[in-house]
Protein backbone atom coordinates (compact mmCIF):
# COMPACT_ATOMS: atom_id res chain seq x y z
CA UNK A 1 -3.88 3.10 -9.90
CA UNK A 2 -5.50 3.09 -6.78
CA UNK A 3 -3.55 2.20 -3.40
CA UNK A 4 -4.42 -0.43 -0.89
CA UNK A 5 -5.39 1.54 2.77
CA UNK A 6 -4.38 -1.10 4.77
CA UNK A 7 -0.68 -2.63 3.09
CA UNK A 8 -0.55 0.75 0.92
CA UNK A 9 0.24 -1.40 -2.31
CA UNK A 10 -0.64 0.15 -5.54
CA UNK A 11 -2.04 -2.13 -7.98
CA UNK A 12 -4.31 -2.19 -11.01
CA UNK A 13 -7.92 -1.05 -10.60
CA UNK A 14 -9.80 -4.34 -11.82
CA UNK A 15 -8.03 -6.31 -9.10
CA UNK A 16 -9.19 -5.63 -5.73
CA UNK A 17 -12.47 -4.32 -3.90
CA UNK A 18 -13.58 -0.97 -3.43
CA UNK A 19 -15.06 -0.13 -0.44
CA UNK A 20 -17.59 2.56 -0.06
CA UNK A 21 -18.84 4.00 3.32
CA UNK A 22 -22.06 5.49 4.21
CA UNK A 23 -20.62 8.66 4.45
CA UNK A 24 -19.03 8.62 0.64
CA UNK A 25 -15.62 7.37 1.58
CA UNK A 26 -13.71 5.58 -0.28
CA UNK A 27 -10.96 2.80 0.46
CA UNK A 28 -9.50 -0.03 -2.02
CA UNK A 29 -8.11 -3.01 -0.63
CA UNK A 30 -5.62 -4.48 -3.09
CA UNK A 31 -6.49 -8.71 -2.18
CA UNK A 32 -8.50 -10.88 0.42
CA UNK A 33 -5.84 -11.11 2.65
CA UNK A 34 -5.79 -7.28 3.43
CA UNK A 35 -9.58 -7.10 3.90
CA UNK A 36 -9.72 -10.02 5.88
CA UNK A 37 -6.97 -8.70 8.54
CA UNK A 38 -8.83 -5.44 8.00
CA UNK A 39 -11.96 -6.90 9.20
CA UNK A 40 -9.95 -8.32 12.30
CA UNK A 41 -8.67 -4.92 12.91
CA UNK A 42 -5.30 -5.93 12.95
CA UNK A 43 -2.82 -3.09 12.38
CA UNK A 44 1.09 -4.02 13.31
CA UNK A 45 1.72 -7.17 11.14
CA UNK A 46 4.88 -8.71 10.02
CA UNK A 47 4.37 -9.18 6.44
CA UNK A 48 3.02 -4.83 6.17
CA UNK A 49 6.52 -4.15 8.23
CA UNK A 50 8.66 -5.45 6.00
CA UNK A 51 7.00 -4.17 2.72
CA UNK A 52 7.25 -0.81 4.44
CA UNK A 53 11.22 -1.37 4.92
CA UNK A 54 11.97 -2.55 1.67
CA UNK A 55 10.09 0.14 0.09
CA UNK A 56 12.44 2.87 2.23
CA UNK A 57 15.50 1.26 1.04
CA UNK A 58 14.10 1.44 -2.33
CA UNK A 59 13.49 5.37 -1.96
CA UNK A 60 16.77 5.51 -0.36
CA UNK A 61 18.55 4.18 -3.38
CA UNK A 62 16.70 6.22 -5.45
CA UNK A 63 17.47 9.56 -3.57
CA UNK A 64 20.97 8.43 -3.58
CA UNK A 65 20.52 8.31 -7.73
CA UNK A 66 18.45 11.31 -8.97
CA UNK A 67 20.98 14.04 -8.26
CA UNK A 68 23.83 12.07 -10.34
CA UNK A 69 21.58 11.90 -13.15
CA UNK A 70 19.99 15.66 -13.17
CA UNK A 71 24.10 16.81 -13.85
């Protein structure tokens, strides 16, 4: 599954677009909205912020739960 460069979603490869640079790079970008604000150059948004803090508490949980269930 390849993972959105600008929101850093992962999401299923037919979905998307796949941008290829001249220089062989490659970067997916998981809807329009992402390569739209890419386009724009727009880096600190709102909506990318809170994704990014809900997937910490997530991986806090988790951390929290793996060593309780390796015993």
């Amino acid at each position: 599954m390849p993972k959105c460069v600008y929101c850093g979603k992962d999401y299923e490869f037919p979905k998307g677009l796949t941008l290829i640079g001249k220089d062989g790079g490659v970067n997916y970008l998981c809807s329009s909205k992402c390569r739209k604000n890419m386009k724009m150059k727009r880096r600190k948004v709102k909506w990318i912020l809170k994704d990014k803090k809900e997937k910490q508490e997530i991986k806090k949980i988790e951390v929290k739960e793996e060593p309780n269930s390796t015993k």
